[in-house]
PDB file of N, CA and C in Angstrom:
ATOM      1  N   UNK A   1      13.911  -2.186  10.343  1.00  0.00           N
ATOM      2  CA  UNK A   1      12.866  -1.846   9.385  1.00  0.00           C
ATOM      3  C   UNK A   1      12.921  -0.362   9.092  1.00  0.00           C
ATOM      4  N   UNK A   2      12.365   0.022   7.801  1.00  0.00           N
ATOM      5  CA  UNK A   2      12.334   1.530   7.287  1.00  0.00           C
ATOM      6  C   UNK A   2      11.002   1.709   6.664  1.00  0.00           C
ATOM      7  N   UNK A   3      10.520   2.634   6.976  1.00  0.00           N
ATOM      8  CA  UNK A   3       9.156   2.613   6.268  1.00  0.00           C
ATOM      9  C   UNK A   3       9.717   4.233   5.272  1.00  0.00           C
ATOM     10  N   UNK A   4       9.018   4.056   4.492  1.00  0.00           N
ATOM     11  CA  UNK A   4       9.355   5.207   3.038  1.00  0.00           C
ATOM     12  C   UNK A   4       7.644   6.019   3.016  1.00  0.00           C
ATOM     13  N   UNK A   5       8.296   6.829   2.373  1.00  0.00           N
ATOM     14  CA  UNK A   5       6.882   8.306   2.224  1.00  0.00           C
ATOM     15  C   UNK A   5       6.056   7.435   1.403  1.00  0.00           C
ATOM     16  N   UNK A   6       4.646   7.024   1.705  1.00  0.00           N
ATOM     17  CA  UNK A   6       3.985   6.389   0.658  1.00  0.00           C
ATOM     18  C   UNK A   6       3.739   7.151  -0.478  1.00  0.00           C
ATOM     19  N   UNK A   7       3.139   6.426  -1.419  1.00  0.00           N
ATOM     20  CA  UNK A   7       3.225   7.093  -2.935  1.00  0.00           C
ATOM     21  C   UNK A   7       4.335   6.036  -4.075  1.00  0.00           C
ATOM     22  N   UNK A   8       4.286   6.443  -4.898  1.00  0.00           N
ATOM     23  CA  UNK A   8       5.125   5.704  -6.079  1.00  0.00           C
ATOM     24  C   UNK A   8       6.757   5.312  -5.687  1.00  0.00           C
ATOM     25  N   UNK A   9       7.394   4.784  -6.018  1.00  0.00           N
ATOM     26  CA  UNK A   9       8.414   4.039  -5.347  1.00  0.00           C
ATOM     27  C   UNK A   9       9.403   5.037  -6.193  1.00  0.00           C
ATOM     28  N   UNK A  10      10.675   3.540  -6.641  1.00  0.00           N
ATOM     29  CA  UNK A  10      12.121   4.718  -7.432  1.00  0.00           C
ATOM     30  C   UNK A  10      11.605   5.532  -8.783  1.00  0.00           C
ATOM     31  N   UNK A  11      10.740   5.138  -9.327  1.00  0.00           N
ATOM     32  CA  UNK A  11      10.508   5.416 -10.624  1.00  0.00           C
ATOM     33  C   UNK A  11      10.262   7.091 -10.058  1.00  0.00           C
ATOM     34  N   UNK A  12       9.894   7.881  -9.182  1.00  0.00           N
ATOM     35  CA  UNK A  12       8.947   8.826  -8.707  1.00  0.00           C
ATOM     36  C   UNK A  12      10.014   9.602  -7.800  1.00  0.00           C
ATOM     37  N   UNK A  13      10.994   8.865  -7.341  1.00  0.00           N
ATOM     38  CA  UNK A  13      11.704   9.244  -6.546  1.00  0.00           C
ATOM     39  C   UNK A  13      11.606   9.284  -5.232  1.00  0.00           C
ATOM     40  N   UNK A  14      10.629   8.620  -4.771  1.00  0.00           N
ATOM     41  CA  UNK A  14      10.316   8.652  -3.773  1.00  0.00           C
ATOM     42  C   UNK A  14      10.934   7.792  -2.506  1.00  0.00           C
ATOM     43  N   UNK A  15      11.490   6.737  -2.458  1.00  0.00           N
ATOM     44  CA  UNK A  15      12.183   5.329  -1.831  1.00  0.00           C
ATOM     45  C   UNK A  15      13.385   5.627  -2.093  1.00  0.00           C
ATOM     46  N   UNK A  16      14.358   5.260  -1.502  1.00  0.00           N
ATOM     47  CA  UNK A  16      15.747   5.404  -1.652  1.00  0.00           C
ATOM     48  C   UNK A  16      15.931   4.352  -1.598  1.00  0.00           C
ATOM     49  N   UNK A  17      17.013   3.323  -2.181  1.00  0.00           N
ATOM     50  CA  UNK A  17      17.592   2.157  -2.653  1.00  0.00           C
ATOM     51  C   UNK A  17      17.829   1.187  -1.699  1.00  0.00           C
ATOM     52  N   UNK A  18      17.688   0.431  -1.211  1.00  0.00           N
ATOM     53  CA  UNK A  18      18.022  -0.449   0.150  1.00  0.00           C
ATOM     54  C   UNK A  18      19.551  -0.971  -0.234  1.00  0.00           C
ATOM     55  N   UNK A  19      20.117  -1.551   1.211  1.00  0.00           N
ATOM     56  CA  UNK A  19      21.482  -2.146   1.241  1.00  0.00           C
ATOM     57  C   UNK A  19      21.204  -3.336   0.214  1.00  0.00           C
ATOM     58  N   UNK A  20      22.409  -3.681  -0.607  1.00  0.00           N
ATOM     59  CA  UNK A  20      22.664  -4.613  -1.455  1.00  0.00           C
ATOM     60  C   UNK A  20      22.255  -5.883  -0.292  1.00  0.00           C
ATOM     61  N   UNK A  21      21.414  -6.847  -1.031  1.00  0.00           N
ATOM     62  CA  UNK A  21      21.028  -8.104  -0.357  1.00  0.00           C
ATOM     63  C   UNK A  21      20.065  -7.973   0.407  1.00  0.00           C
ATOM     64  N   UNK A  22      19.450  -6.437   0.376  1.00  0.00           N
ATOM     65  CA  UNK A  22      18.843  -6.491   1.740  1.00  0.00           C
ATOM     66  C   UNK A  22      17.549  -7.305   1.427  1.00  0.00           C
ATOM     67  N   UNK A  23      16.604  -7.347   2.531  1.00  0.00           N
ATOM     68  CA  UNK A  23      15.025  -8.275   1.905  1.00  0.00           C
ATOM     69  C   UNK A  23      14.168  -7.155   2.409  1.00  0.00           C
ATOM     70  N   UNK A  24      13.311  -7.034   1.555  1.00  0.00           N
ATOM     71  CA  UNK A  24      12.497  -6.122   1.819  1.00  0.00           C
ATOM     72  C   UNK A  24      11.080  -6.089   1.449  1.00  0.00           C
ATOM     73  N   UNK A  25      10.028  -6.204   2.170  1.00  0.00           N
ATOM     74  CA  UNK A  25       8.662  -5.915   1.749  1.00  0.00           C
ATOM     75  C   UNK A  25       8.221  -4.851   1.074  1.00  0.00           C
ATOM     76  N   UNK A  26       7.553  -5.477  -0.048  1.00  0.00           N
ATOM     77  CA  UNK A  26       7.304  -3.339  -0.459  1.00  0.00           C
ATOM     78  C   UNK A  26       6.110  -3.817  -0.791  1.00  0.00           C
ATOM     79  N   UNK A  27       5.004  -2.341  -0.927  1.00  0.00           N
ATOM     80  CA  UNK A  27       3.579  -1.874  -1.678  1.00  0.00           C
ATOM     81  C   UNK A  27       4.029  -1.614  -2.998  1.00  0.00           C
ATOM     82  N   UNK A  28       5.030  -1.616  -3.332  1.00  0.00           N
ATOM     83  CA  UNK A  28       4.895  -1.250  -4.518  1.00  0.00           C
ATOM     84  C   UNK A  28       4.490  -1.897  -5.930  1.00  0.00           C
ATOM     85  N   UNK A  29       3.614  -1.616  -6.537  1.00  0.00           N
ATOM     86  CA  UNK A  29       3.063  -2.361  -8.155  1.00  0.00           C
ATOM     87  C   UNK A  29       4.085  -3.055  -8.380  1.00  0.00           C
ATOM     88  N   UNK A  30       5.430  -3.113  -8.820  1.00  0.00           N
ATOM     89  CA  UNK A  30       6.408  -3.663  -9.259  1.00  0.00           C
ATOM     90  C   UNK A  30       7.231  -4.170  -9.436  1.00  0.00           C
ATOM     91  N   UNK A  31       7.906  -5.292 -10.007  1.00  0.00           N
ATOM     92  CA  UNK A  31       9.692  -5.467  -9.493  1.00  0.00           C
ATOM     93  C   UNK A  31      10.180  -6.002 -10.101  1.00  0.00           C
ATOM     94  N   UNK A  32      11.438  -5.848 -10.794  1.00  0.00           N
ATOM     95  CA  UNK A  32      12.187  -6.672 -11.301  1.00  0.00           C
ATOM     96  C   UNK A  32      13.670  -7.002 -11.068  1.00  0.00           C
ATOM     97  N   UNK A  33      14.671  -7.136 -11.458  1.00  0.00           N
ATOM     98  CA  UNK A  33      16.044  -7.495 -10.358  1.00  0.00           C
ATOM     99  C   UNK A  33      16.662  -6.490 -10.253  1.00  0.00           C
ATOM    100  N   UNK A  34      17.318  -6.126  -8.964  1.00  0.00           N
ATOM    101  CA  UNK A  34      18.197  -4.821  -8.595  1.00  0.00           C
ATOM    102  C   UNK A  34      17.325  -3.717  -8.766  1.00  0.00           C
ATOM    103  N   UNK A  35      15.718  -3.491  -8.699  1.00  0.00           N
ATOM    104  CA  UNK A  35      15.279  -2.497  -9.102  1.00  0.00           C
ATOM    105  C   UNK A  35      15.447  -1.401  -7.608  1.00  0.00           C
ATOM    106  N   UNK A  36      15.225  -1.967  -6.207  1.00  0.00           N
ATOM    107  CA  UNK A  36      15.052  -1.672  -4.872  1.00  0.00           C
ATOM    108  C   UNK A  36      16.149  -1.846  -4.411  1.00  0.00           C
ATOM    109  N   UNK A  37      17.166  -2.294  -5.098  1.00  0.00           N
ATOM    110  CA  UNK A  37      18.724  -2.475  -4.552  1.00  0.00           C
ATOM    111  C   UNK A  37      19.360  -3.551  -5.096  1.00  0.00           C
ATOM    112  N   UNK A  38      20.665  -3.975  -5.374  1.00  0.00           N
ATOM    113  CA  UNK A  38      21.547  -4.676  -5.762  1.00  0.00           C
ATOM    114  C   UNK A  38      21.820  -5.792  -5.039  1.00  0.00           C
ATOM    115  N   UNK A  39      21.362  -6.620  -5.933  1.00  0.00           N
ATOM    116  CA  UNK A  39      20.616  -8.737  -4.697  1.00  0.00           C
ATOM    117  C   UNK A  39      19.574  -8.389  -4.120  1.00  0.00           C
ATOM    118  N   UNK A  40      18.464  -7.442  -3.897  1.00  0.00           N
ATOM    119  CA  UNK A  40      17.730  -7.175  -2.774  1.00  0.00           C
ATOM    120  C   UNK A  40      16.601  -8.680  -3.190  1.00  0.00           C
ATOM    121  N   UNK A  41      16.136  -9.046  -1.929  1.00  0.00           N
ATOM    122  CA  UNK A  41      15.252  -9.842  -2.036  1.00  0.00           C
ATOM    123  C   UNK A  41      13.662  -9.037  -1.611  1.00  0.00           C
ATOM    124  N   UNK A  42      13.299  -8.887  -2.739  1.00  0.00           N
ATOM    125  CA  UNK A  42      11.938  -8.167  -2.598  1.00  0.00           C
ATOM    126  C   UNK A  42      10.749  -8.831  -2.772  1.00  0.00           C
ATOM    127  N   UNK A  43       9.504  -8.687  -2.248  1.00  0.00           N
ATOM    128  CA  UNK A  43       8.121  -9.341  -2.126  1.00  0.00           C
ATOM    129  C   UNK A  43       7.475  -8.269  -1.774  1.00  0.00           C
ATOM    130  N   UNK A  44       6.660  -8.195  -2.700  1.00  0.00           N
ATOM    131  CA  UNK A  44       5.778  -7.601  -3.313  1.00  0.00           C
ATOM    132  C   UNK A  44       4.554  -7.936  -2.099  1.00  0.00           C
ATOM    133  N   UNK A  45       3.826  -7.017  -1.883  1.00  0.00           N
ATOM    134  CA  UNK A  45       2.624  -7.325  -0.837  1.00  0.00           C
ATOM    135  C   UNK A  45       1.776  -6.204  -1.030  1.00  0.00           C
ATOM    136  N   UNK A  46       0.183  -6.595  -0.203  1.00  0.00           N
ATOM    137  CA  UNK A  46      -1.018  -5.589  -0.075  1.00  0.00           C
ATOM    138  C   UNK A  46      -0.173  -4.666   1.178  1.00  0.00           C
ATOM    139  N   UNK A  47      -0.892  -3.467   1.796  1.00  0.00           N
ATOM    140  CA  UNK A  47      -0.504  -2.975   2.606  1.00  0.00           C
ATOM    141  C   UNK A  47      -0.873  -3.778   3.490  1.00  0.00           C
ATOM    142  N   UNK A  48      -2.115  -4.641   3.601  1.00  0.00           N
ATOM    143  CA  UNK A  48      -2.213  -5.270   5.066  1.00  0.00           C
ATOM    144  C   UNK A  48      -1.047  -6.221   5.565  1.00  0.00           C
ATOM    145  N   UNK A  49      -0.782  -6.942   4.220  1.00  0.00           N
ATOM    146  CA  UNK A  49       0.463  -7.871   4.512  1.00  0.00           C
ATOM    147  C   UNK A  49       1.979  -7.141   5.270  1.00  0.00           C
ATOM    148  N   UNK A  50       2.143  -6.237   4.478  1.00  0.00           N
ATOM    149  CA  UNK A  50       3.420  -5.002   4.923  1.00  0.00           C
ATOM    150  C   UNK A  50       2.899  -4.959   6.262  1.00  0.00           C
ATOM    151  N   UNK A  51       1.749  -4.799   6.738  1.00  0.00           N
ATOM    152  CA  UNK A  51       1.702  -4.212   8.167  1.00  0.00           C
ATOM    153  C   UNK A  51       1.875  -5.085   9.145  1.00  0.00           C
ATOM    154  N   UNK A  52       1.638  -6.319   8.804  1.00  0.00           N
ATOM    155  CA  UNK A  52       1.362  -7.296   9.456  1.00  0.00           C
ATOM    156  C   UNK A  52       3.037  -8.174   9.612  1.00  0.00           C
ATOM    157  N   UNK A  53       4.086  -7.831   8.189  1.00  0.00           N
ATOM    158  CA  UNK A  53       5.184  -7.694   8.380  1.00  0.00           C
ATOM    159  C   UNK A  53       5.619  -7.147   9.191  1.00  0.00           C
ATOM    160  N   UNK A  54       5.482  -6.311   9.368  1.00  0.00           N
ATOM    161  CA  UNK A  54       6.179  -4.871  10.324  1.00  0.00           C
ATOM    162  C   UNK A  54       5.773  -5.372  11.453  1.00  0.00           C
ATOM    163  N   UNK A  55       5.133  -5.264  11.741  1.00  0.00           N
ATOM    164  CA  UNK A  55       4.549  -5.682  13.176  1.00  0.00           C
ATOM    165  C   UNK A  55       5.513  -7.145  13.782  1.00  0.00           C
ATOM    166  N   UNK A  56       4.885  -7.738  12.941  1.00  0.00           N
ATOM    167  CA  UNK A  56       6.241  -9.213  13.810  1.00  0.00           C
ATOM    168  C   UNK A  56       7.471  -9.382  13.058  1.00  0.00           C
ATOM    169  N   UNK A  57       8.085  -8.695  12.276  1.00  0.00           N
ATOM    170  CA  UNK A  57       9.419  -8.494  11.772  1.00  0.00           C
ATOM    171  C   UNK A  57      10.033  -9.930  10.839  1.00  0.00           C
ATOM    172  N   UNK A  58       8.570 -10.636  10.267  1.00  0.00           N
ATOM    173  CA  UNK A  58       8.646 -10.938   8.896  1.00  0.00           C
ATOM    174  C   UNK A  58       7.588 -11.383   8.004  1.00  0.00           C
ATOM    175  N   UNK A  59       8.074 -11.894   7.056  1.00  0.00           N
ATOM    176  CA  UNK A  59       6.375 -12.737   6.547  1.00  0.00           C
ATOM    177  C   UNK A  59       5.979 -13.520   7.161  1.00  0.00           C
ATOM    178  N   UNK A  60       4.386 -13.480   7.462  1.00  0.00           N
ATOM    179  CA  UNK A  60       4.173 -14.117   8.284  1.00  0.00           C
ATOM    180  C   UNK A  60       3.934 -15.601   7.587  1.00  0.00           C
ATOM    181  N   UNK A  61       3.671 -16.776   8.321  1.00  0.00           N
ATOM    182  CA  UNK A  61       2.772 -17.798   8.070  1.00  0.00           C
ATOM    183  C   UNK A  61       1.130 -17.386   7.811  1.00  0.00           C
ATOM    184  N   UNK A  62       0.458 -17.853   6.949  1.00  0.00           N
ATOM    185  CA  UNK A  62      -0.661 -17.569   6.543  1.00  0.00           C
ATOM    186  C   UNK A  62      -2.061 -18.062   7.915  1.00  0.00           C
ATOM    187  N   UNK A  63      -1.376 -18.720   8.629  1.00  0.00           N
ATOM    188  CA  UNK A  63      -2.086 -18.406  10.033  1.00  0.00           C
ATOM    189  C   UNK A  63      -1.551 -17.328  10.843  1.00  0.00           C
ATOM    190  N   UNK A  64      -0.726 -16.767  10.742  1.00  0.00           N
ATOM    191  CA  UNK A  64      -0.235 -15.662  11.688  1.00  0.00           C
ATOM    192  C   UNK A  64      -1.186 -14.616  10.924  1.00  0.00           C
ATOM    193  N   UNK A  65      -0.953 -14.889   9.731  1.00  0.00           N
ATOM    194  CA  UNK A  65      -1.806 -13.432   8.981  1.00  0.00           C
ATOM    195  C   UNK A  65      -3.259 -13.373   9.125  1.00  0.00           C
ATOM    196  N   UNK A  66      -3.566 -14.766   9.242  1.00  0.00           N
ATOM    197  CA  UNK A  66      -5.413 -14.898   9.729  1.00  0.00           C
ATOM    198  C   UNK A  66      -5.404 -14.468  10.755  1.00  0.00           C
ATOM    199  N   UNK A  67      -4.596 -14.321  11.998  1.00  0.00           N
ATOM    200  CA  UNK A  67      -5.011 -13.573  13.336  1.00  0.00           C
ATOM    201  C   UNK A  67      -5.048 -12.288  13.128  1.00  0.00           C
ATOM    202  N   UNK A  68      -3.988 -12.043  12.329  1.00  0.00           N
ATOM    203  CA  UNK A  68      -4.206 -10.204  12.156  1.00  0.00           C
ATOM    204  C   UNK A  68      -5.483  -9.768  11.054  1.00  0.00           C
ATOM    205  N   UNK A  69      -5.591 -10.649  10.249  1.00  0.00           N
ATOM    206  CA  UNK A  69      -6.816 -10.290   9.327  1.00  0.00           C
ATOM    207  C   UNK A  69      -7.670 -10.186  10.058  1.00  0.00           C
ATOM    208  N   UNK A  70      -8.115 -11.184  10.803  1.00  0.00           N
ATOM    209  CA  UNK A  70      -9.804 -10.876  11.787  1.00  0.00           C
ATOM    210  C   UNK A  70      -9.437  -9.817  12.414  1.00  0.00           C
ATOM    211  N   UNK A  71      -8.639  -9.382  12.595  1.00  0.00           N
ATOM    212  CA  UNK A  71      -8.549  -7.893  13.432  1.00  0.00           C
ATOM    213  C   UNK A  71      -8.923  -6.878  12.798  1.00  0.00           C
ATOM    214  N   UNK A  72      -8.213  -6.972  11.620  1.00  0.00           N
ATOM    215  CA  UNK A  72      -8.309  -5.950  10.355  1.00  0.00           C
ATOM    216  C   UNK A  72      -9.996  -6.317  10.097  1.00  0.00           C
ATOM    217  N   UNK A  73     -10.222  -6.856   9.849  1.00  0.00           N
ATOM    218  CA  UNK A  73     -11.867  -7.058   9.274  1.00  0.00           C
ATOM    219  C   UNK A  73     -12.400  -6.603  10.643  1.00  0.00           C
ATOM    220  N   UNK A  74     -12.168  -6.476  11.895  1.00  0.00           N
ATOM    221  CA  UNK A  74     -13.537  -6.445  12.518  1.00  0.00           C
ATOM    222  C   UNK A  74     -13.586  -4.521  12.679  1.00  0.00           C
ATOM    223  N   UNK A  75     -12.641  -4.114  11.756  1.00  0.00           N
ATOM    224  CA  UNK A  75     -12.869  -2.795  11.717  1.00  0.00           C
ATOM    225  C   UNK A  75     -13.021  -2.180  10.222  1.00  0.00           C
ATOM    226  N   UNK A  76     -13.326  -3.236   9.892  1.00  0.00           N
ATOM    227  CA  UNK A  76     -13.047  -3.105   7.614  1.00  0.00           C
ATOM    228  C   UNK A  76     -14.133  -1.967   7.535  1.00  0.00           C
ATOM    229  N   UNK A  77     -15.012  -1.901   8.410  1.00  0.00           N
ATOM    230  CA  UNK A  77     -16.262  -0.893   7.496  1.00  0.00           C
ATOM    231  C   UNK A  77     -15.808   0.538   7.627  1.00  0.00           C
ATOM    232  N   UNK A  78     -14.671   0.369   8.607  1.00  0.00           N
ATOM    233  CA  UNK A  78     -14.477   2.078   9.187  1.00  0.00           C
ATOM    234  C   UNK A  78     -13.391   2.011   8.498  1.00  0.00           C
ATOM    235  N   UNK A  79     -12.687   1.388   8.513  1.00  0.00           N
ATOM    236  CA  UNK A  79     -10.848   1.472   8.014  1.00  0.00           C
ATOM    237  C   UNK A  79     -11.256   1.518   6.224  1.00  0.00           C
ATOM    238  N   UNK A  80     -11.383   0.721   5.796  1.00  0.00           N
ATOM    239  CA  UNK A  80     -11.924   0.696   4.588  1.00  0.00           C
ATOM    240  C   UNK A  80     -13.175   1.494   3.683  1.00  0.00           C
ATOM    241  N   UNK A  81     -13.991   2.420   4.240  1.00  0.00           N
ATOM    242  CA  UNK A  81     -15.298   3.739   4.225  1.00  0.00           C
ATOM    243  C   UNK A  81     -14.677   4.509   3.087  1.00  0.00           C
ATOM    244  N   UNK A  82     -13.510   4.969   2.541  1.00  0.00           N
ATOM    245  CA  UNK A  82     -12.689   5.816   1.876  1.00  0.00           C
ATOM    246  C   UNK A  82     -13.028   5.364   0.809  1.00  0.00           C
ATOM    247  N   UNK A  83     -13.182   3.813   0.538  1.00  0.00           N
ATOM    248  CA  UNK A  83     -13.292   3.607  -1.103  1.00  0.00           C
ATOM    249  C   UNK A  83     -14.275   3.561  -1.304  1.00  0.00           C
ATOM    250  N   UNK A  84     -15.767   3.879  -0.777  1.00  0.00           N
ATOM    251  CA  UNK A  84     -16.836   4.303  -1.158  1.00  0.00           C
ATOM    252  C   UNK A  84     -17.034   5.417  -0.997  1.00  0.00           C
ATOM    253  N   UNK A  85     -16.107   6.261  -1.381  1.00  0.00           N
ATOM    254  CA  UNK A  85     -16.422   7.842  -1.638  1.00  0.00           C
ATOM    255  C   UNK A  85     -17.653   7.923  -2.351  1.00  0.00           C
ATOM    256  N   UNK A  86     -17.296   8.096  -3.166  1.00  0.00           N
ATOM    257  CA  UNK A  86     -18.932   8.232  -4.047  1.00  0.00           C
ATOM    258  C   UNK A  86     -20.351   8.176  -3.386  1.00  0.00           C
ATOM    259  N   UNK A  87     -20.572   7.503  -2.132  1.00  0.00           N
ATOM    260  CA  UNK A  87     -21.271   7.462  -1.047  1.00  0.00           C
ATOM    261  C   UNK A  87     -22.146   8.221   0.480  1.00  0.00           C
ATOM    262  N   UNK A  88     -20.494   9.165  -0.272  1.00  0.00           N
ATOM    263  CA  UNK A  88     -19.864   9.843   1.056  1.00  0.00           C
ATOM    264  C   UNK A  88     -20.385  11.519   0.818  1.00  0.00           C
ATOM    265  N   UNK A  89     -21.648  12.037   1.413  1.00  0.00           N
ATOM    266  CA  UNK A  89     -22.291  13.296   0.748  1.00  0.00           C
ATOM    267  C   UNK A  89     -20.898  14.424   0.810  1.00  0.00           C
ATOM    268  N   UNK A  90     -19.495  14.404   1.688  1.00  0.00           N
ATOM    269  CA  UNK A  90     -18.825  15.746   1.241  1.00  0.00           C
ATOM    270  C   UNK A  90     -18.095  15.637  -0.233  1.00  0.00           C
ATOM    271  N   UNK A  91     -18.427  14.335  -0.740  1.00  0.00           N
ATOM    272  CA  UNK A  91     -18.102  14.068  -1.895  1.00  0.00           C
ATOM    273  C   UNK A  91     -18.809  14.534  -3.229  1.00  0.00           C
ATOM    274  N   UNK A  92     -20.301  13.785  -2.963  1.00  0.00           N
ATOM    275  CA  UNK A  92     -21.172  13.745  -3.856  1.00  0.00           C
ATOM    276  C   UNK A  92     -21.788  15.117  -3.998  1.00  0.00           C
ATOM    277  N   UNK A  93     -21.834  15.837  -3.323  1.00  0.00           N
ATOM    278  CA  UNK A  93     -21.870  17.248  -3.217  1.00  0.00           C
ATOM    279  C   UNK A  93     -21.351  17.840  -3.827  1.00  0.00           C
ATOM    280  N   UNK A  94     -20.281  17.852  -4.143  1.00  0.00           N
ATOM    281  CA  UNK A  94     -18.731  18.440  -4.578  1.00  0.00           C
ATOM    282  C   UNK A  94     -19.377  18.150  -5.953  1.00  0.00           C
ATOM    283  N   UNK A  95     -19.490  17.058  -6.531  1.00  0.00           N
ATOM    284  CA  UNK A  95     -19.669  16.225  -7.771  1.00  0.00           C
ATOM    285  C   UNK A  95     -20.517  16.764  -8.121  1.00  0.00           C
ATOM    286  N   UNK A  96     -21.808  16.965  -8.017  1.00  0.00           N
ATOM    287  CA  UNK A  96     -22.610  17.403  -8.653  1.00  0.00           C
ATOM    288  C   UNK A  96     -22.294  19.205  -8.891  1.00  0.00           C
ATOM    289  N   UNK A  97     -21.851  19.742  -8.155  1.00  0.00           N
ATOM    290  CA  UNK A  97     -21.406  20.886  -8.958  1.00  0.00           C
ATOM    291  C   UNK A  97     -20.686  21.506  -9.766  1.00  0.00           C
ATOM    292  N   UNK A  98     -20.160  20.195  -9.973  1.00  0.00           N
ATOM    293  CA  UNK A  98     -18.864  19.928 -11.409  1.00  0.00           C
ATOM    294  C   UNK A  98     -19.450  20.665 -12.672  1.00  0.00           C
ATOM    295  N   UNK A  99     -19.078  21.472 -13.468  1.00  0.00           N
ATOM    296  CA  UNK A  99     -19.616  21.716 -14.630  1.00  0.00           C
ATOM    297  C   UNK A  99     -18.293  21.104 -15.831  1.00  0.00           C
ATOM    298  N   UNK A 100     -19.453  20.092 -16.444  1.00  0.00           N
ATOM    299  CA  UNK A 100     -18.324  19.642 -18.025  1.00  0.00           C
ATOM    300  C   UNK A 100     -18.169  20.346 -19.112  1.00  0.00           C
ATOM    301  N   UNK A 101     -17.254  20.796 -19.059  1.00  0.00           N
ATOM    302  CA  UNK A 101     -17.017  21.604 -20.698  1.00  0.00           C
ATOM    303  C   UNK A 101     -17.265  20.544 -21.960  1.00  0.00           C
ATOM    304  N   UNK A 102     -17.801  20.900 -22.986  1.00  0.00           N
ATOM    305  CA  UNK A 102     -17.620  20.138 -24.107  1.00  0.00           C
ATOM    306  C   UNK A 102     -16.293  20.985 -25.174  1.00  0.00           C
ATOM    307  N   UNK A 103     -16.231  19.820 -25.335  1.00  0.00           N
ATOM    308  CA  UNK A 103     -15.117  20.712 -26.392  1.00  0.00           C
ATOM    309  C   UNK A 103     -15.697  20.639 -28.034  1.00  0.00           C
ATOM    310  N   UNK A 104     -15.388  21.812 -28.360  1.00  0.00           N
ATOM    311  CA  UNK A 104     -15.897  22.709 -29.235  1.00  0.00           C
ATOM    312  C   UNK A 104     -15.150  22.573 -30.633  1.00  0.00           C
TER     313      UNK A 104
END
């Protein structure tokens, strides 16, 4: 397994090309043929799925992934807190001292 700098994939430059044929899980939005490598067999996944890949070294069965999901959920409010920024006063703080220009 290889894990890549998260962020945007080849388009960005970020991922380097896998071995021809290789199979590979990615986060990434996208895919179409040879885009991640030449034959690569790619599947597209959430990050939880990727992790849950990684961890037992493939896709799982959708009961293997329910054991790791209840795991993942019994910490969702803390692991997951980030996407209610807006919530979050070192945020909303910040925000309100925003000044909007109008344009003129």
């Amino acid at each position: 397994a290889r894990i890549e700098t998260p962020g945007c994939s080849l388009c960005m430059g970020n991922q380097a090309r896998v071995a021809d044929k290789a199979t590979v899980v990615s986060t990434s939005t996208r895919n179409f043929p040879n885009r991640l490598g030449t034959g690569a067999n790619v599947f597209l996944a959430s990050a939880e799925l990727a992790a849950v890949a990684a961890i037992i070294g493939k896709l799982p069965t959708p009961a293997e992934y329910q054991d790791y999901a209840q795991k993942i959920n019994a910490t969702a409010a803390d692991t997951y807190r980030y996407l209610n920024f807006h919530k979050m006063p070192q945020y909303t703080q910040k925000a309100d001292e925003v000044i909007i220009q109008q344009a003129v």
